[in-house]
C-alpha atoms as a PDB file:
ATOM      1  CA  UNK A   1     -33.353-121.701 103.806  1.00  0.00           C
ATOM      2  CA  UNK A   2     -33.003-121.126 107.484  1.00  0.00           C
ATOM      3  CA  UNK A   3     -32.307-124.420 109.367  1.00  0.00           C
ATOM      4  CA  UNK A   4     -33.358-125.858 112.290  1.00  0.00           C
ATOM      5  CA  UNK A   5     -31.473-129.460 113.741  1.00  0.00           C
ATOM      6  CA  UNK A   6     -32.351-131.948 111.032  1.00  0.00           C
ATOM      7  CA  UNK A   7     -35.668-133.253 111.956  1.00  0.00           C
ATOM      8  CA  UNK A   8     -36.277-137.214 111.316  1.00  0.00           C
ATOM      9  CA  UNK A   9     -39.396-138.288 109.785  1.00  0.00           C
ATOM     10  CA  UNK A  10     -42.955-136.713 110.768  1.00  0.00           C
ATOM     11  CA  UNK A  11     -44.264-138.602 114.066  1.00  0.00           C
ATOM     12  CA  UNK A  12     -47.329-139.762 113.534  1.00  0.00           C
ATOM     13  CA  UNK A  13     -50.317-139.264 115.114  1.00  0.00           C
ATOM     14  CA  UNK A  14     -53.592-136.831 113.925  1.00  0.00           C
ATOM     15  CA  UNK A  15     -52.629-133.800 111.473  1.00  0.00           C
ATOM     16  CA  UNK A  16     -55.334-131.125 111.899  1.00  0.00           C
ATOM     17  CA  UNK A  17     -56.076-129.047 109.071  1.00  0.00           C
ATOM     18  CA  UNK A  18     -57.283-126.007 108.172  1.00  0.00           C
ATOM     19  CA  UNK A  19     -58.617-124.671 105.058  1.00  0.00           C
ATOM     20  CA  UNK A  20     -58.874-128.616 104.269  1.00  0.00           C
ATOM     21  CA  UNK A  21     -61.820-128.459 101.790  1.00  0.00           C
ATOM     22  CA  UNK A  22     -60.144-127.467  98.850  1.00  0.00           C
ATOM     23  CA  UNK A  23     -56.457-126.286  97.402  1.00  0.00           C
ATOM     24  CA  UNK A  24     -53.561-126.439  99.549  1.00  0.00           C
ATOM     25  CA  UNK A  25     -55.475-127.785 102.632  1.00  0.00           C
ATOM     26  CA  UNK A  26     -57.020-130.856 100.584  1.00  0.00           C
ATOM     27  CA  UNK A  27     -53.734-131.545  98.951  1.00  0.00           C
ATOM     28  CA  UNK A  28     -51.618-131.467 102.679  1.00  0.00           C
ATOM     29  CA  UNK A  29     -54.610-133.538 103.728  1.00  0.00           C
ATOM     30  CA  UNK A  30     -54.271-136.397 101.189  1.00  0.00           C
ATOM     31  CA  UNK A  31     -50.053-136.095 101.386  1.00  0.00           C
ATOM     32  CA  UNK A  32     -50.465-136.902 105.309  1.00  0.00           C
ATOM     33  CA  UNK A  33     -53.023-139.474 104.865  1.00  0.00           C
ATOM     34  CA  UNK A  34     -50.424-141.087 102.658  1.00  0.00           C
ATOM     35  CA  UNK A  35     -48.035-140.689 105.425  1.00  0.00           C
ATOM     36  CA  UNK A  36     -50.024-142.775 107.431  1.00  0.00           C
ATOM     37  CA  UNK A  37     -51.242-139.749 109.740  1.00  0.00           C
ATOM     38  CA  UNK A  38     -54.922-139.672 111.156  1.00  0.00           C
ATOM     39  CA  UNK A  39     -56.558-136.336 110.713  1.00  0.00           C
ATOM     40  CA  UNK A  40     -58.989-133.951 111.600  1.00  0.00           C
ATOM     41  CA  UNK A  41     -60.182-131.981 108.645  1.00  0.00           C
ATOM     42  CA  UNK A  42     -61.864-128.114 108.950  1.00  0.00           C
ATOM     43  CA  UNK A  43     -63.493-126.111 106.884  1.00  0.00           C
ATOM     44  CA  UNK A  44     -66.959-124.348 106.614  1.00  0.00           C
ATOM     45  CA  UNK A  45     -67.938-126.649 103.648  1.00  0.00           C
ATOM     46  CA  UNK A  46     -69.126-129.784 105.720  1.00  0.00           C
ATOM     47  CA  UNK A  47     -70.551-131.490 102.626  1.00  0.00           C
ATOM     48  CA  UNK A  48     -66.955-130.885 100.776  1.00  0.00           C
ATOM     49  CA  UNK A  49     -65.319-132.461 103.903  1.00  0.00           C
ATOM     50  CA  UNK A  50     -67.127-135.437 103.797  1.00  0.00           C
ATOM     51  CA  UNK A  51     -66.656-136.235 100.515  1.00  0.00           C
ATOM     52  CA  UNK A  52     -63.324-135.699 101.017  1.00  0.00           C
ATOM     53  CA  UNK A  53     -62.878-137.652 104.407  1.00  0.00           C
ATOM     54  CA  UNK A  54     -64.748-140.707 102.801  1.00  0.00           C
ATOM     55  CA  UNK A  55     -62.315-140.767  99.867  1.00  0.00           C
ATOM     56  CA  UNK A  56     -59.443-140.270 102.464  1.00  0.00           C
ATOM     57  CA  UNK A  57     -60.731-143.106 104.570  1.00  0.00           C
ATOM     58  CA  UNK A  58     -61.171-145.262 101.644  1.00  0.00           C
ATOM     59  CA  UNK A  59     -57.992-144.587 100.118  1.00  0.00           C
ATOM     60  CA  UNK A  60     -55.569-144.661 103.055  1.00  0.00           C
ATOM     61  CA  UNK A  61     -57.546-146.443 105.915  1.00  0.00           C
ATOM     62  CA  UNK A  62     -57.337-144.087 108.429  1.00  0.00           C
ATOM     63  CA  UNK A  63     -59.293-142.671 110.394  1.00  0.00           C
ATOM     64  CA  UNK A  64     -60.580-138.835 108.867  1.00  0.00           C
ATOM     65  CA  UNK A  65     -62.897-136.919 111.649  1.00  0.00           C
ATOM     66  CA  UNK A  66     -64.802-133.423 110.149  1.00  0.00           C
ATOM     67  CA  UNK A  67     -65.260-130.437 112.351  1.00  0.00           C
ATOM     68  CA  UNK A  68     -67.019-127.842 110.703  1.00  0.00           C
ATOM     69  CA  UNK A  69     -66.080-124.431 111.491  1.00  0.00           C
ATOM     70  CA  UNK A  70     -65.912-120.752 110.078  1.00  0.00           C
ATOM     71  CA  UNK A  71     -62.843-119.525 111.226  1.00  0.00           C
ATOM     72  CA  UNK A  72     -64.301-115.658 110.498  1.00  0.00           C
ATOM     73  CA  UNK A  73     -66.278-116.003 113.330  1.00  0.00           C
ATOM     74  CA  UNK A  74     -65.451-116.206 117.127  1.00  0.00           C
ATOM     75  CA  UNK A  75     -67.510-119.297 117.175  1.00  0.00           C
ATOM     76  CA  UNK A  76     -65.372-121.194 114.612  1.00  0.00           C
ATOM     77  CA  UNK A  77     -62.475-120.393 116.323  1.00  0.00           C
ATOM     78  CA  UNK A  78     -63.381-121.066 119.515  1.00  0.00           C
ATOM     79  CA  UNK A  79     -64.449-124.630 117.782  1.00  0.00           C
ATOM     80  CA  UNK A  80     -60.878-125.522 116.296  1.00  0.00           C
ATOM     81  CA  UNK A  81     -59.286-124.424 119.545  1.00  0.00           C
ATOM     82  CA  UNK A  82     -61.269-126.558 122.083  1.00  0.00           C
ATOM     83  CA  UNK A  83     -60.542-129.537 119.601  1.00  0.00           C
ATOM     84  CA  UNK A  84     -56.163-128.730 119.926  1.00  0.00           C
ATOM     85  CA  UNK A  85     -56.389-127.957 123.758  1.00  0.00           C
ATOM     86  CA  UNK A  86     -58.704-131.255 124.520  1.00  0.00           C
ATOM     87  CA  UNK A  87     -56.805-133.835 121.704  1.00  0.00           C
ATOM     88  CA  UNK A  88     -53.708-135.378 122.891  1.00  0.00           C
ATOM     89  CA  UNK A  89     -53.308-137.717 119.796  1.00  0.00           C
ATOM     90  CA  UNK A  90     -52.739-134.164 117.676  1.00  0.00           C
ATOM     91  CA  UNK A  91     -49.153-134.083 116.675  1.00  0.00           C
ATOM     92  CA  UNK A  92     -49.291-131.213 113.796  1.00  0.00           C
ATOM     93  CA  UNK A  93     -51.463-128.442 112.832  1.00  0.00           C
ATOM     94  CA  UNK A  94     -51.232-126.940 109.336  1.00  0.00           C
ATOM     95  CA  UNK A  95     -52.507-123.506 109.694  1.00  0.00           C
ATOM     96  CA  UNK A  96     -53.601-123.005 106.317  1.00  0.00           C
ATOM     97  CA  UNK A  97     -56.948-121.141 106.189  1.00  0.00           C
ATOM     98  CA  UNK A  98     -57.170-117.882 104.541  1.00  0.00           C
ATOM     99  CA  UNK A  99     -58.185-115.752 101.787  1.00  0.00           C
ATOM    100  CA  UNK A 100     -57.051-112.917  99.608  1.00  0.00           C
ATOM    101  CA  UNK A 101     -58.263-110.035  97.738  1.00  0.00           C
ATOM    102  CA  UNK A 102     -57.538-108.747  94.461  1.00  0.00           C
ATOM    103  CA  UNK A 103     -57.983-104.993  94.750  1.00  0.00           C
ATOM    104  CA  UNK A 104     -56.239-102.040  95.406  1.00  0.00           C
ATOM    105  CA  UNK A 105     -56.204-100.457  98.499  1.00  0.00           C
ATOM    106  CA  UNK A 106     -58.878 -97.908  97.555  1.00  0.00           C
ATOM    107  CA  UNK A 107     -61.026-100.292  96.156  1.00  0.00           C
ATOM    108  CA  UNK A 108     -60.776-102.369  99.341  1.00  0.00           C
ATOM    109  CA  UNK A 109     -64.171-102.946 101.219  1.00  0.00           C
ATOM    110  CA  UNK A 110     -63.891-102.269 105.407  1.00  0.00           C
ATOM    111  CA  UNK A 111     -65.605-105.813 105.221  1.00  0.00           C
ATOM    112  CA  UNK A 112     -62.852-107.246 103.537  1.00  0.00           C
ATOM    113  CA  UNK A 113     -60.149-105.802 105.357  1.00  0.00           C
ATOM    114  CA  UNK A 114     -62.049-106.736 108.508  1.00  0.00           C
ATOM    115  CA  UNK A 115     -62.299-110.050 106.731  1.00  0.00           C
ATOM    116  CA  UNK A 116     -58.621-110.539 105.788  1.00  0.00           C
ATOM    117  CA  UNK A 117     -57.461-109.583 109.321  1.00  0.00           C
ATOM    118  CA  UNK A 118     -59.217-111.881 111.145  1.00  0.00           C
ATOM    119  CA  UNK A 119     -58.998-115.067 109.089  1.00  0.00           C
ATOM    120  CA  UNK A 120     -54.803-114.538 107.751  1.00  0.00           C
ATOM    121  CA  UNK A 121     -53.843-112.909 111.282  1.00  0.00           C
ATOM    122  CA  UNK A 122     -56.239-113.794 114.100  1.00  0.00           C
ATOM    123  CA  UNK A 123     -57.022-116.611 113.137  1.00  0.00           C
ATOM    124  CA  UNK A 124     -53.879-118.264 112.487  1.00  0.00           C
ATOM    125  CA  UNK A 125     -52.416-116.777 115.562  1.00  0.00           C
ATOM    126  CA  UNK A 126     -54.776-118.186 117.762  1.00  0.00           C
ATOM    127  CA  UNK A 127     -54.797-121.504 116.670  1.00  0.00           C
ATOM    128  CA  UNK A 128     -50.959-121.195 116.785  1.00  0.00           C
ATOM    129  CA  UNK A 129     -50.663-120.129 120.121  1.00  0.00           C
ATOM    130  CA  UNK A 130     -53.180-122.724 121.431  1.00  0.00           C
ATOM    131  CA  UNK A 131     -51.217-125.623 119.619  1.00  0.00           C
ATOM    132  CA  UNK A 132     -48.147-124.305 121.160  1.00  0.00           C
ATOM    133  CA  UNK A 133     -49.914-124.344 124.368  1.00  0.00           C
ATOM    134  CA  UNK A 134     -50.933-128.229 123.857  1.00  0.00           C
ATOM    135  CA  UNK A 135     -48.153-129.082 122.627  1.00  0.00           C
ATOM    136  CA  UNK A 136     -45.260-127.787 125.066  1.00  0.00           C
ATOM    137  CA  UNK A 137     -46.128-130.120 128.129  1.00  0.00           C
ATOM    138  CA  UNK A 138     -45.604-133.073 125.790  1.00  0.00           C
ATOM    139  CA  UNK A 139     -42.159-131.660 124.215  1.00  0.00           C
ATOM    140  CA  UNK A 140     -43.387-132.513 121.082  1.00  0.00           C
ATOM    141  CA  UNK A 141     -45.420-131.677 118.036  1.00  0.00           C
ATOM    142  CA  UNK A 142     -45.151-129.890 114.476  1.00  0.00           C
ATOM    143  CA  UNK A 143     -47.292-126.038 113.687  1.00  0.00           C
ATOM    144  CA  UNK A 144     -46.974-125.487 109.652  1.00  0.00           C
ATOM    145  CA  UNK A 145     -47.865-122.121 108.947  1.00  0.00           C
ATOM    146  CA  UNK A 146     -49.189-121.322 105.434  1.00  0.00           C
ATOM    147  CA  UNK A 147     -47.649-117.299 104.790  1.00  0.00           C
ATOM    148  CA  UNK A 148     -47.218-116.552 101.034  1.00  0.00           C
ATOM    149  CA  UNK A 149     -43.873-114.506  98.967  1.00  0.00           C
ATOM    150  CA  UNK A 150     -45.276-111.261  99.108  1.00  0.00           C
ATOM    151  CA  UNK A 151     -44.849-111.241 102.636  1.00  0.00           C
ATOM    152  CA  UNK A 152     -41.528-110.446 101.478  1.00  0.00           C
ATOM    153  CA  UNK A 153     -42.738-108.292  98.796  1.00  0.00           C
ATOM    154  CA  UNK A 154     -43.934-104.587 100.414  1.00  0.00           C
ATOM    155  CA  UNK A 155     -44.195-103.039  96.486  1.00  0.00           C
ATOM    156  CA  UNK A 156     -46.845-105.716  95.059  1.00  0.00           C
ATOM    157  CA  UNK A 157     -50.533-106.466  95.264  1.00  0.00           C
ATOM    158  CA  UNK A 158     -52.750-105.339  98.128  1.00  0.00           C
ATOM    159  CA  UNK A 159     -51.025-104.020 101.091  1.00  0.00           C
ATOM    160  CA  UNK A 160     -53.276-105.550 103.621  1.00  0.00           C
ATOM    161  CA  UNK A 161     -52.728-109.193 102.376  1.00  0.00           C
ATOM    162  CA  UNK A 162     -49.421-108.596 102.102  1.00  0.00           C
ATOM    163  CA  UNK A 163     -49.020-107.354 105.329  1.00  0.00           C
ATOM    164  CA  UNK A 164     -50.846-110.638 106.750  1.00  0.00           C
ATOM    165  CA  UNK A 165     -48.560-112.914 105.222  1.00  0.00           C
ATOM    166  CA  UNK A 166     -45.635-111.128 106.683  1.00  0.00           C
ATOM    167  CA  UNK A 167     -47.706-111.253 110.394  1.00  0.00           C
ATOM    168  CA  UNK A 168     -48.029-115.491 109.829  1.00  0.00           C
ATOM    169  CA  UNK A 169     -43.886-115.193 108.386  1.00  0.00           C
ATOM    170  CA  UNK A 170     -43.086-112.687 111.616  1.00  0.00           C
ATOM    171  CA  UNK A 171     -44.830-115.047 113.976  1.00  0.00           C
ATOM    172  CA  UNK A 172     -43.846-118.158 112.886  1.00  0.00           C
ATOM    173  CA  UNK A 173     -40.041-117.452 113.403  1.00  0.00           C
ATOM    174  CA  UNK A 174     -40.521-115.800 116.654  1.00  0.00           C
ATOM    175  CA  UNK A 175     -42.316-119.110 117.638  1.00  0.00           C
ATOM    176  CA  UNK A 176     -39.381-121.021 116.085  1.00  0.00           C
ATOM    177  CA  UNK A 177     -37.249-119.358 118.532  1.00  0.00           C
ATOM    178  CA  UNK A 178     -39.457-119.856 121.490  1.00  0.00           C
ATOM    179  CA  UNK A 179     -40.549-123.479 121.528  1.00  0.00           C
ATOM    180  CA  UNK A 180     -37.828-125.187 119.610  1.00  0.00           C
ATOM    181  CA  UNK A 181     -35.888-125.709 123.423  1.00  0.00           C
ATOM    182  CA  UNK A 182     -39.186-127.262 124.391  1.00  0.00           C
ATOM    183  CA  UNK A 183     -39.335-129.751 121.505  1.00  0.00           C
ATOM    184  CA  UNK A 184     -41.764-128.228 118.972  1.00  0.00           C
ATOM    185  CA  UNK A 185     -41.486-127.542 115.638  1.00  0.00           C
ATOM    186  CA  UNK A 186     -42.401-124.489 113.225  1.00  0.00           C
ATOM    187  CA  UNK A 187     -42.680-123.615 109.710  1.00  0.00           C
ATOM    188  CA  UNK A 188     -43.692-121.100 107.896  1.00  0.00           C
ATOM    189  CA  UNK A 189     -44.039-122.025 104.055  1.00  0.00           C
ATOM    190  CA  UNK A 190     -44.293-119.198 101.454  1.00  0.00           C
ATOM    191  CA  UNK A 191     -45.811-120.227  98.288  1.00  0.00           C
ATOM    192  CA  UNK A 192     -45.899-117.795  95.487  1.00  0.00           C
ATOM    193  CA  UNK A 193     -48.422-118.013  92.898  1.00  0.00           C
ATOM    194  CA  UNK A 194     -50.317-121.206  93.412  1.00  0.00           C
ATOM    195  CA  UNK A 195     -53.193-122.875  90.983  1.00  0.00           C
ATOM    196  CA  UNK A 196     -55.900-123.134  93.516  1.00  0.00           C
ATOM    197  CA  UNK A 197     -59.476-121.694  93.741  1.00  0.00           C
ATOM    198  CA  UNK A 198     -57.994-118.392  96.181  1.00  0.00           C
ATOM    199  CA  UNK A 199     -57.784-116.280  92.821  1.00  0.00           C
ATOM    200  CA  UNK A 200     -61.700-116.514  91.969  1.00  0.00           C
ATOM    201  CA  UNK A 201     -62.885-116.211  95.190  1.00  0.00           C
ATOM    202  CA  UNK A 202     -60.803-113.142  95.516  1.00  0.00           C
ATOM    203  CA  UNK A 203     -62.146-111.579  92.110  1.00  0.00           C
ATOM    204  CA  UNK A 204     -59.226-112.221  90.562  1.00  0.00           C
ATOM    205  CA  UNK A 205     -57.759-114.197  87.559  1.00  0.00           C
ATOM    206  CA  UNK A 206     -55.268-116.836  87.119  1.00  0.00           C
ATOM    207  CA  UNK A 207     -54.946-116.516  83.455  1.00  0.00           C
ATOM    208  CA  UNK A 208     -53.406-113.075  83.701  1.00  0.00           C
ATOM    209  CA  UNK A 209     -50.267-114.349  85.301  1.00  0.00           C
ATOM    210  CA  UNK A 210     -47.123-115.721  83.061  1.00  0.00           C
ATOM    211  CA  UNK A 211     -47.526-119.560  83.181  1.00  0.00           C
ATOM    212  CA  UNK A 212     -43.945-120.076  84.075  1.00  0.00           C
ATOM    213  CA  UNK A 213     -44.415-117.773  87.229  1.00  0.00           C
ATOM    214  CA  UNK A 214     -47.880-120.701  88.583  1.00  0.00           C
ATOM    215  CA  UNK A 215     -46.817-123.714  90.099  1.00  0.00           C
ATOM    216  CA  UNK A 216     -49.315-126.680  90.621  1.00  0.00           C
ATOM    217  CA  UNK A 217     -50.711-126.865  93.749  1.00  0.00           C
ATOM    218  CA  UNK A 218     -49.413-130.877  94.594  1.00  0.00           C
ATOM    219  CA  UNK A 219     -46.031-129.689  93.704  1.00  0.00           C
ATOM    220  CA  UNK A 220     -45.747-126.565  95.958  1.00  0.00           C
ATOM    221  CA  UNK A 221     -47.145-129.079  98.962  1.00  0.00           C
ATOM    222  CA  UNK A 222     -44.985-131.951  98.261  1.00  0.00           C
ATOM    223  CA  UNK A 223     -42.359-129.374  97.991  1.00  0.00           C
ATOM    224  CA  UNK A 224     -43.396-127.696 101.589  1.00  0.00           C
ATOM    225  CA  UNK A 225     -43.108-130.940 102.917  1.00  0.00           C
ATOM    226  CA  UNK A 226     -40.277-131.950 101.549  1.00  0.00           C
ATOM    227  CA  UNK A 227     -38.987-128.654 103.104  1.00  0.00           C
ATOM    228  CA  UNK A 228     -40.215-129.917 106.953  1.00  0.00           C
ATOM    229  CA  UNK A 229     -38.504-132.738 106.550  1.00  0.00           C
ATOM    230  CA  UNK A 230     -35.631-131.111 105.493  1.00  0.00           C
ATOM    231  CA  UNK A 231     -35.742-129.516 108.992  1.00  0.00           C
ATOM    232  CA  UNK A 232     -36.023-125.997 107.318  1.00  0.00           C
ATOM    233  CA  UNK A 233     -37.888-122.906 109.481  1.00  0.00           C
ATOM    234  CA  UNK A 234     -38.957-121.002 106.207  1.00  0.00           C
ATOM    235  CA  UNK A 235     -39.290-122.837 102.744  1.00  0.00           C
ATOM    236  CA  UNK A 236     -40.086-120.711  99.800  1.00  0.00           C
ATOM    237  CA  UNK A 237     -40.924-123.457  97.603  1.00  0.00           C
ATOM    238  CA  UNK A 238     -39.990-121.561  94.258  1.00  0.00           C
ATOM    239  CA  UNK A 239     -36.513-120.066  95.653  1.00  0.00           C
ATOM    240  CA  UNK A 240     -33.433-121.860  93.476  1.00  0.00           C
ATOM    241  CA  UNK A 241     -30.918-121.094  96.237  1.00  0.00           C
ATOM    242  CA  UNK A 242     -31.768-121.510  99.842  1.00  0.00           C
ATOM    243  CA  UNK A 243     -28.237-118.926 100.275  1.00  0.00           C
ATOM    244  CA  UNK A 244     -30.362-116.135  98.574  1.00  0.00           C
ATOM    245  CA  UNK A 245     -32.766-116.230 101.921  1.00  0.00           C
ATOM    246  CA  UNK A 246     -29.648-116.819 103.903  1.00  0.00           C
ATOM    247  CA  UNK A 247     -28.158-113.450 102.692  1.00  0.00           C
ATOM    248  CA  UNK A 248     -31.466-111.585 103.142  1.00  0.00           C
ATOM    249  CA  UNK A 249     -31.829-112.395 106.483  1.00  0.00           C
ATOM    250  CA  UNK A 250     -28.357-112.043 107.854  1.00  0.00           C
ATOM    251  CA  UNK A 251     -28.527-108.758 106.057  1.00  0.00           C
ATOM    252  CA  UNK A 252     -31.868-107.869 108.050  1.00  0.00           C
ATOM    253  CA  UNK A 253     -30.009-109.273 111.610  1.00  0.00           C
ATOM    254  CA  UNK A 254     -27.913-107.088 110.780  1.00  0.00           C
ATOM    255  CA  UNK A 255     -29.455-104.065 111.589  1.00  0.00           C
ATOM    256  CA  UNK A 256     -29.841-105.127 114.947  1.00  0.00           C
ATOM    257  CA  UNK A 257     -27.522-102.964 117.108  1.00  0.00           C
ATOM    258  CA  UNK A 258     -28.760 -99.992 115.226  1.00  0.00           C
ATOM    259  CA  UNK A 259     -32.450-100.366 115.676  1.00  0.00           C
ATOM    260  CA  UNK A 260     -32.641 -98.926 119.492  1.00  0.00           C
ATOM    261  CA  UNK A 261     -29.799 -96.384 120.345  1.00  0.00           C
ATOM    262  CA  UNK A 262     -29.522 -94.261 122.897  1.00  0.00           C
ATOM    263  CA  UNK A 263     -29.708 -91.138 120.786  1.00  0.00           C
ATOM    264  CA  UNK A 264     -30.785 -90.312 117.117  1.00  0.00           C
ATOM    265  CA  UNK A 265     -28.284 -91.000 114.358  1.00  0.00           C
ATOM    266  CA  UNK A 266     -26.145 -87.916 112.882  1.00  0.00           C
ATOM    267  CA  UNK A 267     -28.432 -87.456 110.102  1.00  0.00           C
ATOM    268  CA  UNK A 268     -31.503 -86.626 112.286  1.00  0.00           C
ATOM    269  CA  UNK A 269     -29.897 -83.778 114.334  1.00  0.00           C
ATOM    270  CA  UNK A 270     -31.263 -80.426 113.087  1.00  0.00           C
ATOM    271  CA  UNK A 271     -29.166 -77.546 114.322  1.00  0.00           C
ATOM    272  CA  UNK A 272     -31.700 -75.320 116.497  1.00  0.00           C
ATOM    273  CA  UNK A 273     -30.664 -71.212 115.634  1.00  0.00           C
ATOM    274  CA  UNK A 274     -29.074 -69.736 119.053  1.00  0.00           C
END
């Protein structure tokens, strides 16, 4: 997978994140409260969160703060972002909130494309840029962004979702390149299929997938994190060889010195009859 300098263990200080009631979230919640890191969990369940910060706390001892927030809605943003810019003990976000929809294009809602946009894309942006904000006067401090496979994948599932994940994959290498001279850290970690509760509140069902393509949910975030401190940029959790991503994206650099010419290539000039 694509490499950054070998990072050394995670600092420590307060993880926020996202998404933290349930799947992923909880389970990058209770790996960093193993670690020994403080957090801040958010979600819109508050009565989840406190059951799970009081388990947290009494499993670890360390200190668990809950800030409920909806991150669909201006407010909730708005929330999440006053707590990064005003927090100096925050040392990593996970930006892990979203949601998905199992539908075709044409049986998409405008609500849930509206819905999909601004939790995958806004969303995660915004929180992004405002940890990257907090965190480049202190030249330190770790954004995991949570993108999925078929932001890779153009030909599967719903193209909206898809085309989310590859917005949160997009971003978080762009950001890689931007604030790694200043001392911060990016990744963006692609799970594919994952056994969490994102299939039924999309519509969909788990049970139609081939078990050997599902991989527990603790194993794809031990796996992520395994990946960070690995010093990786992308980790595809799944992916057998780390080359096979090497060879897809030197293939896509590639391209580069083609993709803005000065005039169209041969192919695309149509002889105009004198």
């Amino acid at each position: 997978m694509s490499q950054a300098t070998p990072a050394k263990a995670l600092a420590l200080g307060t993880a926020l994140v996202t998404g933290a009631s349930s799947g992923i979230g909880a389970v990058y919640a209770e790996r960093l409260a193993k670690r020994g890191h403080d957090l801040i969990l958010v979600a819109r369940d508050e009565a989840r969160l406190n059951a799970a910060a009081g388990k947290l706390r009494a499993d670890h001892g360390i200190s668990v703060l809950v800030l409920p927030a909806d991150l669909s809605t201006e407010a909730g943003i708005s929330a999440v972002e006053r707590r990064l810019e005003s927090d100096p003990s925050i040392t990593l976000l996970v930006n892990n909130a979203g949601i998905g929809v199992a539908a075709t294009l044409a049986e998409t809602s405008t609500a849930n494309v509206t819905g999909l946009v601004q939790l995958n894309v806004l969303a995660a942006a915004r929180l992004a840029t405002t940890a990257a904000r907090a965190f480049t006067p202190r030249g330190h401090g770790t954004i995991v962004n949570i993108a999925s496979v078929l932001g890779l994948v153009a030909e599967l599932f719903n193209p909206v979702y898809n085309a989310t994940k590859a917005f949160v994959l997009s971003l978080s290498q762009n950001m890689h390149r931007e604030l790694s001279p200043s001392g911060i850290r990016v990744q963006a970690v692609l799970p594919g299929i994952t056994r969490t509760e994102i299939f039924e509140r999309a519509g969909g069902n788990i049970a139609a997938y081939p078990p050997e393509m599902i991989m527990e949910v603790h194993e794809m975030v031990d796996a992520a994190l395994s990946g960070l401190d690995q010093g990786e940029i992308v980790t595809i959790p799944s992916l057998p060889d780390a080359g096979d991503f090497e060879t897809f994206t030197q293939a896509r650099l590639a391209l580069g010195p083609n993709l803005s010419r000065n005039h169209a290539a041969p192919r695309y000039r149509v002889s105009v009859p004198a």
